[in-house]
PDB file of N, CA and C in Angstrom:
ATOM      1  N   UNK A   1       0.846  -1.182   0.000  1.00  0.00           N
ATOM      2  CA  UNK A   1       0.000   0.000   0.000  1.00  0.00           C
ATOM      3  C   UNK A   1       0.889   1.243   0.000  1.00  0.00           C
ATOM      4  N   UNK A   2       0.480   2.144  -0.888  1.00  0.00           N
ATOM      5  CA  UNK A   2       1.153   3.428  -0.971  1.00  0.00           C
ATOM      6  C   UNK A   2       0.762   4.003   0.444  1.00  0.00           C
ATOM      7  N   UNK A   3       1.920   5.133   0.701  1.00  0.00           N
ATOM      8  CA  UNK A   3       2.024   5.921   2.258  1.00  0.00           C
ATOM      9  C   UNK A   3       0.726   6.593   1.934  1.00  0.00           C
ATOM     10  N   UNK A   4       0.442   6.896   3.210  1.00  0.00           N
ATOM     11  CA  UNK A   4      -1.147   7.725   3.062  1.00  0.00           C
ATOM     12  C   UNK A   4      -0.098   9.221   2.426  1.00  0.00           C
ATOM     13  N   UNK A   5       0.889  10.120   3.167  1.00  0.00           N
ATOM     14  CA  UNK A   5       1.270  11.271   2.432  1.00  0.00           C
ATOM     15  C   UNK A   5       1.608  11.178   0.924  1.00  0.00           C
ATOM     16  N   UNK A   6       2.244   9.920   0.645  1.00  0.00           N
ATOM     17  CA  UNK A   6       2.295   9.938  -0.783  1.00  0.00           C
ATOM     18  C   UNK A   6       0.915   9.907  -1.402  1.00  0.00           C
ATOM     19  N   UNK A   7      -0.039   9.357  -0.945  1.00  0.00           N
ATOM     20  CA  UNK A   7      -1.241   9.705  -1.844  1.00  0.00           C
ATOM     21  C   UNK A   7      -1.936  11.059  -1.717  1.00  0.00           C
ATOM     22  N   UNK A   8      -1.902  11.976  -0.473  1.00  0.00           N
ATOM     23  CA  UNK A   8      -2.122  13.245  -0.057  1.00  0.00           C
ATOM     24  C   UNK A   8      -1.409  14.114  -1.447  1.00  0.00           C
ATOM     25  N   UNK A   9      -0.434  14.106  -1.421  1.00  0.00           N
ATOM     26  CA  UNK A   9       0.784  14.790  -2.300  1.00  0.00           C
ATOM     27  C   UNK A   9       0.018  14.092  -4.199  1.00  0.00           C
ATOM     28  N   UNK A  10       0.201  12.740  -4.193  1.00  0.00           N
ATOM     29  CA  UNK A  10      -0.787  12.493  -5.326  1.00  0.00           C
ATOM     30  C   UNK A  10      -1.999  12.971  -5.856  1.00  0.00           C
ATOM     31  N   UNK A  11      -2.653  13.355  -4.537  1.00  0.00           N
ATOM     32  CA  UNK A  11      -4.261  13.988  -4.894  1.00  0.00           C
ATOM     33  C   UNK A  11      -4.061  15.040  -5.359  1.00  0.00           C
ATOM     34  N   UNK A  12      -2.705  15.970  -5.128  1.00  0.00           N
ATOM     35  CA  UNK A  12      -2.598  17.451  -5.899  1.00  0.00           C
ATOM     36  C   UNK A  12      -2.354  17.890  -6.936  1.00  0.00           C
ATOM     37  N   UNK A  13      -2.374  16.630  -7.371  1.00  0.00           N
ATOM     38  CA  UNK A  13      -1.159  16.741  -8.674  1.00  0.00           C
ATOM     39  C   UNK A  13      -2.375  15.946  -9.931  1.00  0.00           C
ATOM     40  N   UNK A  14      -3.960  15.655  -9.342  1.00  0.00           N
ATOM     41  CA  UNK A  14      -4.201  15.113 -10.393  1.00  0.00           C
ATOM     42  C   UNK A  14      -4.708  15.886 -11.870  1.00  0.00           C
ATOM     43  N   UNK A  15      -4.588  16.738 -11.972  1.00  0.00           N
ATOM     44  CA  UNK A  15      -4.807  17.737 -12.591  1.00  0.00           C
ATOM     45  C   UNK A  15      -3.853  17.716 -13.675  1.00  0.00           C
ATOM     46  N   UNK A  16      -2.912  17.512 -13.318  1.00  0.00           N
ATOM     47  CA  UNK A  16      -1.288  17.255 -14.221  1.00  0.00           C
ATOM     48  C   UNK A  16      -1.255  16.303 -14.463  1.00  0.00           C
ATOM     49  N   UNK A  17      -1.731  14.804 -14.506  1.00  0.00           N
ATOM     50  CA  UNK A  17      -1.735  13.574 -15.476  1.00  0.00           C
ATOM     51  C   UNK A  17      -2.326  13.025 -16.420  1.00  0.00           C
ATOM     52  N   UNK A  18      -1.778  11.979 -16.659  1.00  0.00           N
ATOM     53  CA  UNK A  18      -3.376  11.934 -17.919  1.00  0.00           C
ATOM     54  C   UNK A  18      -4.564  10.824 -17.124  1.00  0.00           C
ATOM     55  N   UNK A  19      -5.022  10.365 -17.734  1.00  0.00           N
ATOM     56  CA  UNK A  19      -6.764   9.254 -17.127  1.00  0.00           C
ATOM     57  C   UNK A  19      -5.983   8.664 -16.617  1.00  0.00           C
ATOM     58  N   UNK A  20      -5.023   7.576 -16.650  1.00  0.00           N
ATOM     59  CA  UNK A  20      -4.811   6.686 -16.428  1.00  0.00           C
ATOM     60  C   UNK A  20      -4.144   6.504 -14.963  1.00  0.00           C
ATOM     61  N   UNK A  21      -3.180   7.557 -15.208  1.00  0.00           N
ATOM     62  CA  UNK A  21      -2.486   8.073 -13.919  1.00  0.00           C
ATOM     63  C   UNK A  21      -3.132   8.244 -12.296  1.00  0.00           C
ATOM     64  N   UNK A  22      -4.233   9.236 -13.312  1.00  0.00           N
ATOM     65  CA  UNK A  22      -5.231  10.096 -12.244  1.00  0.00           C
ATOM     66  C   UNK A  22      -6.307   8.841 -11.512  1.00  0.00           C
ATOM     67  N   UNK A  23      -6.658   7.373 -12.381  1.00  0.00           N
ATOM     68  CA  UNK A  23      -7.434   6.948 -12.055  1.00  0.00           C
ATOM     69  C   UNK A  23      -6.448   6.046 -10.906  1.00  0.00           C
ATOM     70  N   UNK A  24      -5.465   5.836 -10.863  1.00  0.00           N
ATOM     71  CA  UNK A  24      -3.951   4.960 -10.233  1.00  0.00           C
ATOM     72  C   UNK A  24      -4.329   5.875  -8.677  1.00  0.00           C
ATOM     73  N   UNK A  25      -4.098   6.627  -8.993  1.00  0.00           N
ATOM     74  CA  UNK A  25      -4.289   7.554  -7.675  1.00  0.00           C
ATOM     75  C   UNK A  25      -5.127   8.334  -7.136  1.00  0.00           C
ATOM     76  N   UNK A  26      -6.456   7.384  -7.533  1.00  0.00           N
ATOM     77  CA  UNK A  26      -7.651   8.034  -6.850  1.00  0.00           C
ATOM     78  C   UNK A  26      -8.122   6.500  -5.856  1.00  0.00           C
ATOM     79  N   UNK A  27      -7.590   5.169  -6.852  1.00  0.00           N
ATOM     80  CA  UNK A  27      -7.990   3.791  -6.598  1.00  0.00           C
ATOM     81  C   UNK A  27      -7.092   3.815  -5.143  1.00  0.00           C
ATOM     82  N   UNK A  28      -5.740   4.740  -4.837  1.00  0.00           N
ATOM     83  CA  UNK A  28      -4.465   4.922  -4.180  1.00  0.00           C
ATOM     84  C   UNK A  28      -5.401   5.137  -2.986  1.00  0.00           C
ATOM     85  N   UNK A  29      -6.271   6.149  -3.000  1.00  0.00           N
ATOM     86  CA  UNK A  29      -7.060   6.951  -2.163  1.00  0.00           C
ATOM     87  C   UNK A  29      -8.090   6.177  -1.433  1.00  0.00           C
ATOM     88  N   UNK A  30      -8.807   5.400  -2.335  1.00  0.00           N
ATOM     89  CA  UNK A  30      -9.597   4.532  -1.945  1.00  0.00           C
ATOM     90  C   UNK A  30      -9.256   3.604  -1.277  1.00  0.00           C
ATOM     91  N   UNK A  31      -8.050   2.802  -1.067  1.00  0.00           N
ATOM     92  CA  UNK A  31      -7.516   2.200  -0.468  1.00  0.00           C
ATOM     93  C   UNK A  31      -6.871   2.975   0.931  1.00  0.00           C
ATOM     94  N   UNK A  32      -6.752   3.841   0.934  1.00  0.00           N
ATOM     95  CA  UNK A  32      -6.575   4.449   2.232  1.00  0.00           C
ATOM     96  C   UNK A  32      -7.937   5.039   3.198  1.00  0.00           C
ATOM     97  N   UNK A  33      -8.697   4.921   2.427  1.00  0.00           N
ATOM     98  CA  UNK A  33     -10.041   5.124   2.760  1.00  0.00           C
ATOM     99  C   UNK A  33     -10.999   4.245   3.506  1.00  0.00           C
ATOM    100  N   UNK A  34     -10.357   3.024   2.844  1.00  0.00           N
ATOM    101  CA  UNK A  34     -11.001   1.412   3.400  1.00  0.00           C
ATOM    102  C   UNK A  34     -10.049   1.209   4.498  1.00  0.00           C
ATOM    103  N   UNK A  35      -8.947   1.453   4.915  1.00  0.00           N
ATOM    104  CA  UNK A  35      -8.035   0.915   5.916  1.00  0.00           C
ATOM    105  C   UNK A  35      -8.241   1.770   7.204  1.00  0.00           C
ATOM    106  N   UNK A  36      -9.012   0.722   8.071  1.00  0.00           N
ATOM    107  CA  UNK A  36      -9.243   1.378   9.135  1.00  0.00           C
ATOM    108  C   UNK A  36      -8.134   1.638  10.245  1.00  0.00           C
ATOM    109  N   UNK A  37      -7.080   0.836   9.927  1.00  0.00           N
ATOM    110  CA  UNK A  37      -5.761   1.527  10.590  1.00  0.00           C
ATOM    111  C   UNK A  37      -5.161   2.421  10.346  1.00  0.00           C
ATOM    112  N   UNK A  38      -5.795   2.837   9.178  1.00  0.00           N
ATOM    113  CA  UNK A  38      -4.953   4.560   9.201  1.00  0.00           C
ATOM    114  C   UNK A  38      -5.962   5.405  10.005  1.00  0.00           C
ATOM    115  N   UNK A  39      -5.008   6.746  10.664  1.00  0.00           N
ATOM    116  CA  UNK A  39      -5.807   7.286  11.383  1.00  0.00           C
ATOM    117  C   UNK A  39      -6.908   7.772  10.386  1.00  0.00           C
ATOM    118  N   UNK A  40      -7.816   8.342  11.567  1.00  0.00           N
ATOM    119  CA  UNK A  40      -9.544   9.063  11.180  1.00  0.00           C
ATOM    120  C   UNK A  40      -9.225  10.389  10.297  1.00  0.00           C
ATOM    121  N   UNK A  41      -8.007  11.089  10.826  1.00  0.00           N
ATOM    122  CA  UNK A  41      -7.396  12.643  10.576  1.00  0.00           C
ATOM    123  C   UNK A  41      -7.124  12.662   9.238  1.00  0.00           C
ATOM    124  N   UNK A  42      -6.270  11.654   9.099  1.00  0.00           N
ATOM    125  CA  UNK A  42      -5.292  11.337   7.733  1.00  0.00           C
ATOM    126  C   UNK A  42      -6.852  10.855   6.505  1.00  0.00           C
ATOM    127  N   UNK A  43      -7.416   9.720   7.423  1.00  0.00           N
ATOM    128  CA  UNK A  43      -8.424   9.984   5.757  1.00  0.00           C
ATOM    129  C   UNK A  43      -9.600  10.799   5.851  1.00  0.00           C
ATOM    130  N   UNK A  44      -9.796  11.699   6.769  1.00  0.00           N
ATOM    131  CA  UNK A  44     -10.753  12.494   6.850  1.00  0.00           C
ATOM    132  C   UNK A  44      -9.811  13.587   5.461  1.00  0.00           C
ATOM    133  N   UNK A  45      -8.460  13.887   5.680  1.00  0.00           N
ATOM    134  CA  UNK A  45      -7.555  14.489   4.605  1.00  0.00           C
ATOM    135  C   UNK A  45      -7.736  13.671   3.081  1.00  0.00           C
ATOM    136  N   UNK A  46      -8.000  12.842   3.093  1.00  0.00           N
ATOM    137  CA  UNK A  46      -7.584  12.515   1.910  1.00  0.00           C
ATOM    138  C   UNK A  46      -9.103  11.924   1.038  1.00  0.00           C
ATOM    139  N   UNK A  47      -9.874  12.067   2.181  1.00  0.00           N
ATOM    140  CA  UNK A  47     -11.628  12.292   1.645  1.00  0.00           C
ATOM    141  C   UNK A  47     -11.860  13.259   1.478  1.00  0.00           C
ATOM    142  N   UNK A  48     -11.431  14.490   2.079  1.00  0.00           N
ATOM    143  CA  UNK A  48     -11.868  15.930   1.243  1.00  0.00           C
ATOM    144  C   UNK A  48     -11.263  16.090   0.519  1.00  0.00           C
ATOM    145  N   UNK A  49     -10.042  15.952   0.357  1.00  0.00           N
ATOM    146  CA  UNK A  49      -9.149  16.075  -1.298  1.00  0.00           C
ATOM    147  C   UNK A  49      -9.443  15.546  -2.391  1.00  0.00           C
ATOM    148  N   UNK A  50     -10.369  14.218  -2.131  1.00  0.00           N
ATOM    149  CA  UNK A  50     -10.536  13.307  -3.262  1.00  0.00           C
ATOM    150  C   UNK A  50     -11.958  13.599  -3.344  1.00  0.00           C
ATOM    151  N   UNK A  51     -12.711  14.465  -2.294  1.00  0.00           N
ATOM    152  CA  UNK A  51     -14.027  14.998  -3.160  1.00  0.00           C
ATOM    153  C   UNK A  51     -13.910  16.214  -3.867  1.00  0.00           C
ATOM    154  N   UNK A  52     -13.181  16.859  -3.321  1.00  0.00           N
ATOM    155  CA  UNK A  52     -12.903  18.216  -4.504  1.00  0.00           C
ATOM    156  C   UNK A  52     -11.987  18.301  -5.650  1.00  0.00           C
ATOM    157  N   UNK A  53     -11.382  16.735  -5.342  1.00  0.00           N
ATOM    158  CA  UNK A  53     -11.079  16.434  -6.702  1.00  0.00           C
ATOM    159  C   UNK A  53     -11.567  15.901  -7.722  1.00  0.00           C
ATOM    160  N   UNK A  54     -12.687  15.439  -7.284  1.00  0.00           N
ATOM    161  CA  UNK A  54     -14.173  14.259  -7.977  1.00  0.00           C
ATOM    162  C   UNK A  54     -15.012  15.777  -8.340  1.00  0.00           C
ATOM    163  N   UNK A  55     -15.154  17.039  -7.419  1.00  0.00           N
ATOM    164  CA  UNK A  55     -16.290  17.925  -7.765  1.00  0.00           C
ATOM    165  C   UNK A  55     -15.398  18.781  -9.133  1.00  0.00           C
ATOM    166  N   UNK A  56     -14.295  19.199  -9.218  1.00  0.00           N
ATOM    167  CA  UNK A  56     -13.304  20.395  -9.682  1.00  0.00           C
ATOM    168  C   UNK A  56     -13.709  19.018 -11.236  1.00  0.00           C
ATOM    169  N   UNK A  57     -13.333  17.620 -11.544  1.00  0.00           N
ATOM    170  CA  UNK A  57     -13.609  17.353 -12.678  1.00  0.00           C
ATOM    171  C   UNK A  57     -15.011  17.126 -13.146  1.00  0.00           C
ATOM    172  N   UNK A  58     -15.778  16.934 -12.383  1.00  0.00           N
ATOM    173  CA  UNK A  58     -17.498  17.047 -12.795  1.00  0.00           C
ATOM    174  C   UNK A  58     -17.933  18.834 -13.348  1.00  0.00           C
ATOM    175  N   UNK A  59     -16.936  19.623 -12.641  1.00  0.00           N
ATOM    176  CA  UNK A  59     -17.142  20.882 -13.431  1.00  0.00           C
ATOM    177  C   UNK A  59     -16.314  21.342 -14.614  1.00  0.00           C
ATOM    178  N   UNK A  60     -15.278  20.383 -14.979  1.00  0.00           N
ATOM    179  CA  UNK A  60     -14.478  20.530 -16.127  1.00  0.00           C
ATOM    180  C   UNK A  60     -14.890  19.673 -17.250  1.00  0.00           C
ATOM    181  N   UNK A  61     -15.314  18.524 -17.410  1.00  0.00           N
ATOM    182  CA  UNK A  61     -15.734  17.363 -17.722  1.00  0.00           C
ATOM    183  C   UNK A  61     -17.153  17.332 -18.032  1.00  0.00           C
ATOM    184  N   UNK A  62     -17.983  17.796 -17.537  1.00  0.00           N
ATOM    185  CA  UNK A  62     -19.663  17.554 -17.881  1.00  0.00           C
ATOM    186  C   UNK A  62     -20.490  18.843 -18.458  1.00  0.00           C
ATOM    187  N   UNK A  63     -20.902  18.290 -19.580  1.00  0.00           N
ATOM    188  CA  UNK A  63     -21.357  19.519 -20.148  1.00  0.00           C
ATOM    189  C   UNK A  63     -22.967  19.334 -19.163  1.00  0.00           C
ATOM    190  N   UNK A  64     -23.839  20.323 -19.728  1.00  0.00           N
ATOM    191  CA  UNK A  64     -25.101  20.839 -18.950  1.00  0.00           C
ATOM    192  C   UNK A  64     -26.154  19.278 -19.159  1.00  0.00           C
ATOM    193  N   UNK A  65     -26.037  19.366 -20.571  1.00  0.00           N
ATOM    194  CA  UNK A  65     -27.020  17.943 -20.573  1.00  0.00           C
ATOM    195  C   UNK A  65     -26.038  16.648 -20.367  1.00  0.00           C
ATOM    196  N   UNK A  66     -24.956  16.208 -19.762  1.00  0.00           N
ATOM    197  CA  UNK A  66     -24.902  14.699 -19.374  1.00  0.00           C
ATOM    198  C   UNK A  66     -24.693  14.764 -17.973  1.00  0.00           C
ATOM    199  N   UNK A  67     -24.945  12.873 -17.521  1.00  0.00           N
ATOM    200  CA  UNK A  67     -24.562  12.985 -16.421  1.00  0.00           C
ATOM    201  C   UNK A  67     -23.351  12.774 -15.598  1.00  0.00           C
ATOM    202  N   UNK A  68     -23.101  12.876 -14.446  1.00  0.00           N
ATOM    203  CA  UNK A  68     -21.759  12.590 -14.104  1.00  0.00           C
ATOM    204  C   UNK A  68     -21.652  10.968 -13.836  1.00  0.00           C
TER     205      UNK A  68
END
């Protein structure tokens, strides 16, 4: 499992990769998300990063008529 900061530091950067990358290190996220041994703090961090990183491409990505 990737370090929870390396995926913190990953979530910033998804903007700068291409699909494939970005989808590597969101799956990164999710897996830190499911692990209840990481602290509450750390993925409470890396659940708001990875929703405003899920909201920032639903507003780049979706025109008016499709859905997300």
């Amino acid at each position: 499992m990737t370090d929870p900061k390396d995926v913190l530091e990953h979530l910033k950067h998804l903007e700068e990769v291409d699909t494939v990358q970005s989808a590597e290190y969101r799956e990164e996220a999710q897996e830190i998300l499911a692990d209840d041994t990481i602290s509450l703090k750390v993925r409470r961090e890396v659940a708001d990063r990875l929703n405003q990183a899920n909201h920032d491409l639903a507003l780049h990505t979706v025109a008016p008529d499709e859905s997300y």
